[in-house]
C-alpha atoms as a PDB file:
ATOM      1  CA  UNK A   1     -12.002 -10.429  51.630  1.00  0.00           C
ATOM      2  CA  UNK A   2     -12.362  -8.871  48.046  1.00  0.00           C
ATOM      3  CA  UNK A   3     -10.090  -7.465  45.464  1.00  0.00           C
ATOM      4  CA  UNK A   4     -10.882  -3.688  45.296  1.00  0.00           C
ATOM      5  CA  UNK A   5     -10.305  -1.688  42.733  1.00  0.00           C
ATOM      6  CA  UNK A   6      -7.008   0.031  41.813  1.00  0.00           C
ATOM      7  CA  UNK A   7      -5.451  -2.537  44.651  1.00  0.00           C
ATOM      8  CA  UNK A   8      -2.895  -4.419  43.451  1.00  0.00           C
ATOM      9  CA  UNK A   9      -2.758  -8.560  43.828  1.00  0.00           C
ATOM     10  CA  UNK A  10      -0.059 -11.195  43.732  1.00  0.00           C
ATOM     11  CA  UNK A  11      -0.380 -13.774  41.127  1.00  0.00           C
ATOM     12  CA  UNK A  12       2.171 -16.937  42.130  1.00  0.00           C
ATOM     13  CA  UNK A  13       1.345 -19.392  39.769  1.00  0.00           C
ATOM     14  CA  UNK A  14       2.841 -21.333  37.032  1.00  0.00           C
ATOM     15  CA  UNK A  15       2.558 -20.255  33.722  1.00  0.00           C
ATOM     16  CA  UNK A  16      -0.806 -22.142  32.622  1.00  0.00           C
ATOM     17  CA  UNK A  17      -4.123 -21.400  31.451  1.00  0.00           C
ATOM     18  CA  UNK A  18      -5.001 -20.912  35.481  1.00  0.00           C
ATOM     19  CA  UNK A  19      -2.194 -17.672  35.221  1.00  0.00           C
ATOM     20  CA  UNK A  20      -4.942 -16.489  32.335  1.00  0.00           C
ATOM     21  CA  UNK A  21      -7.790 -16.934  34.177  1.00  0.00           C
ATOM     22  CA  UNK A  22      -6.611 -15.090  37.161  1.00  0.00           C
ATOM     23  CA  UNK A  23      -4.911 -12.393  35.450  1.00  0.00           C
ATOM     24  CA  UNK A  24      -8.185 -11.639  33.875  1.00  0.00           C
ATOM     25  CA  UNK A  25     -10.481 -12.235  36.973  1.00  0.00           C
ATOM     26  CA  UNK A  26      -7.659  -9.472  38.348  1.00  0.00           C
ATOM     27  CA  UNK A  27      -8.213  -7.374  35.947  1.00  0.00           C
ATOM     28  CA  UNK A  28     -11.894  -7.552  35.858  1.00  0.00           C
ATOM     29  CA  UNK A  29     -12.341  -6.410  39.442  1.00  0.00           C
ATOM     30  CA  UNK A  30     -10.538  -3.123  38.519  1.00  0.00           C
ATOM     31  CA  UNK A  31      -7.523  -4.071  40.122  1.00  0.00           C
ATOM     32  CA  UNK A  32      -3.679  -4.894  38.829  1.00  0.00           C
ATOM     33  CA  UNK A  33      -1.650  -8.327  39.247  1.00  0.00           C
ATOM     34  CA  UNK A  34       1.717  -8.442  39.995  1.00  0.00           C
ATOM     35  CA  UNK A  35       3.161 -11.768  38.213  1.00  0.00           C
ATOM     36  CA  UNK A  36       5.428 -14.100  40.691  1.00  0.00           C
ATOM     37  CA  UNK A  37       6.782 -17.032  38.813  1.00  0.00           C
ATOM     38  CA  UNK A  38       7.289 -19.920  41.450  1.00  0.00           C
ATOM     39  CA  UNK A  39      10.452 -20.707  39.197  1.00  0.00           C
ATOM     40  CA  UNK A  40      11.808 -17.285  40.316  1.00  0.00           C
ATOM     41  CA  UNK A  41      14.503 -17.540  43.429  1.00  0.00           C
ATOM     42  CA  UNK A  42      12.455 -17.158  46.843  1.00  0.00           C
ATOM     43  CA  UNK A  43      14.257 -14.255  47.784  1.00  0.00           C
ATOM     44  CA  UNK A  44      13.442 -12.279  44.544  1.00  0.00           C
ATOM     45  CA  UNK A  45       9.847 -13.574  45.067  1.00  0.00           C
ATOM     46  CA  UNK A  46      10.174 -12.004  48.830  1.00  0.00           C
ATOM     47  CA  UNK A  47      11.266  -8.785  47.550  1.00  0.00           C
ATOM     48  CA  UNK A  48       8.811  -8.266  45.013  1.00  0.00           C
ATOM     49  CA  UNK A  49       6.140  -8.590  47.423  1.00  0.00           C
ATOM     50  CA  UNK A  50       7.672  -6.331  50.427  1.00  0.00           C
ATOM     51  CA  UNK A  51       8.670  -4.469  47.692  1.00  0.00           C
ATOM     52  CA  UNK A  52       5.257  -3.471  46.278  1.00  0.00           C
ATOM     53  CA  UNK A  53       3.246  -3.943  49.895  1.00  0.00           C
ATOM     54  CA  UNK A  54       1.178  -6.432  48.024  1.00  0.00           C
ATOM     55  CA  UNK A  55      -2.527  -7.083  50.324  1.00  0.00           C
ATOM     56  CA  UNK A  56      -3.501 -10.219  48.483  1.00  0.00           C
ATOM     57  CA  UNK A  57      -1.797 -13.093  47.114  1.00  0.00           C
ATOM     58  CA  UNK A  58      -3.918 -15.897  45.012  1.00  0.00           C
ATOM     59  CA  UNK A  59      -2.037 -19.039  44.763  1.00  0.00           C
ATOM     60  CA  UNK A  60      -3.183 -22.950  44.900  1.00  0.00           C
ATOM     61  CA  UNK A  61      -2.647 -25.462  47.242  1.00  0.00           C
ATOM     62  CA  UNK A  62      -0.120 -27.277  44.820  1.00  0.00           C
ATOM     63  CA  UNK A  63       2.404 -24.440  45.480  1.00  0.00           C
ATOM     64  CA  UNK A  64       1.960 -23.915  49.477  1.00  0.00           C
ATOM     65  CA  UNK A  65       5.469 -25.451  49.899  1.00  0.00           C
ATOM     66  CA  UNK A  66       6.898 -23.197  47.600  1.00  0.00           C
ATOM     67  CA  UNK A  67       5.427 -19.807  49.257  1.00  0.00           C
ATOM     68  CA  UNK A  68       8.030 -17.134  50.359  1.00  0.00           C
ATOM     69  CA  UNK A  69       8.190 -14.587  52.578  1.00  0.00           C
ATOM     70  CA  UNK A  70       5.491 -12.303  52.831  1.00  0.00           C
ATOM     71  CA  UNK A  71       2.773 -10.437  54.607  1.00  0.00           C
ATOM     72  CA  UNK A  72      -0.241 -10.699  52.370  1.00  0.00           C
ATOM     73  CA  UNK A  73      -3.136 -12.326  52.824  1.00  0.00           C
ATOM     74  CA  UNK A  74      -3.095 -15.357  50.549  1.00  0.00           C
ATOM     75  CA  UNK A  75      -6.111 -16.931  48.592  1.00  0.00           C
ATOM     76  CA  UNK A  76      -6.101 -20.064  47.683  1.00  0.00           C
ATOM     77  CA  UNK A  77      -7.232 -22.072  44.705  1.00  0.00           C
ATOM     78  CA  UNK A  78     -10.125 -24.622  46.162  1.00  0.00           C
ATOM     79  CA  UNK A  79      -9.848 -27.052  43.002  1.00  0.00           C
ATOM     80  CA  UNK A  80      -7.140 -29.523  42.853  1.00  0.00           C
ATOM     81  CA  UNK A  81      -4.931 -29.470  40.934  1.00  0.00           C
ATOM     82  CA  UNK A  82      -4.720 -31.439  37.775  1.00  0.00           C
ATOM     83  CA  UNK A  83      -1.725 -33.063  36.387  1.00  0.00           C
ATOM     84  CA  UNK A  84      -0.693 -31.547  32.807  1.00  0.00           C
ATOM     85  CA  UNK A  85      -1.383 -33.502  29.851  1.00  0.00           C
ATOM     86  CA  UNK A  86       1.402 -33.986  27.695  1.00  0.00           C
ATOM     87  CA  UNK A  87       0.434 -33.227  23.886  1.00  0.00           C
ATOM     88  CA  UNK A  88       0.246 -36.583  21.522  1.00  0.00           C
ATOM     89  CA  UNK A  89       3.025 -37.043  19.058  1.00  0.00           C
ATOM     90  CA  UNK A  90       3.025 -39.545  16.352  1.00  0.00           C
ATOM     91  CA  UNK A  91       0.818 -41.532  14.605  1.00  0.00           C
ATOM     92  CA  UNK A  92      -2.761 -41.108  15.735  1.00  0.00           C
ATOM     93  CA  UNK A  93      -2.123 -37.631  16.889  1.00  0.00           C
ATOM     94  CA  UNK A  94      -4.884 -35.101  16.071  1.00  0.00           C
ATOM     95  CA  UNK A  95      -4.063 -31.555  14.439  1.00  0.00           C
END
């Protein structure tokens, strides 16, 4: 399964540098990426997808619980995921 071009591809991650990469990796195969927040209701996220009669989803494992309704065939992140790093504050903190 590949991303051809002009095809259009689900993107249901949270915002992070990951939502960069992909939306880039997306773009760079020539195709467009449809943005799905996973803080978005499921049923809006449902729509949006039956809505354009998206082929491919990319997700990663972290969010398989939070999938909606859809018919696309979903690819999944391989790496696990790693926790956020909250940013230093205080003394000692670099700038």
């Amino acid at each position: 399964m590949g991303v051809a071009k002009d095809s259009l591809v689900g993107l249901f991650v949270e915002r992070s540098p990951e939502l960069v990469i992909g939306m880039l990796g997306i773009l760079k195969a020539g195709a467009a990426y449809i943005p799905l927040d996973p803080a978005f209701p499921r049923e809006r996220l449902a729509f949006m997808a039956q809505d354009s009669k998206l082929p491919v989803l990319v997700s990663h494992r972290g969010l398989r619980d939070e999938l909606f309704e859809h018919q696309a065939e979903v690819l999944w992140d391989r790496r696990p995921r790693r926790p956020r790093q909250r940013a230093r504050r205080g003394p000692g903190a670099r700038t």
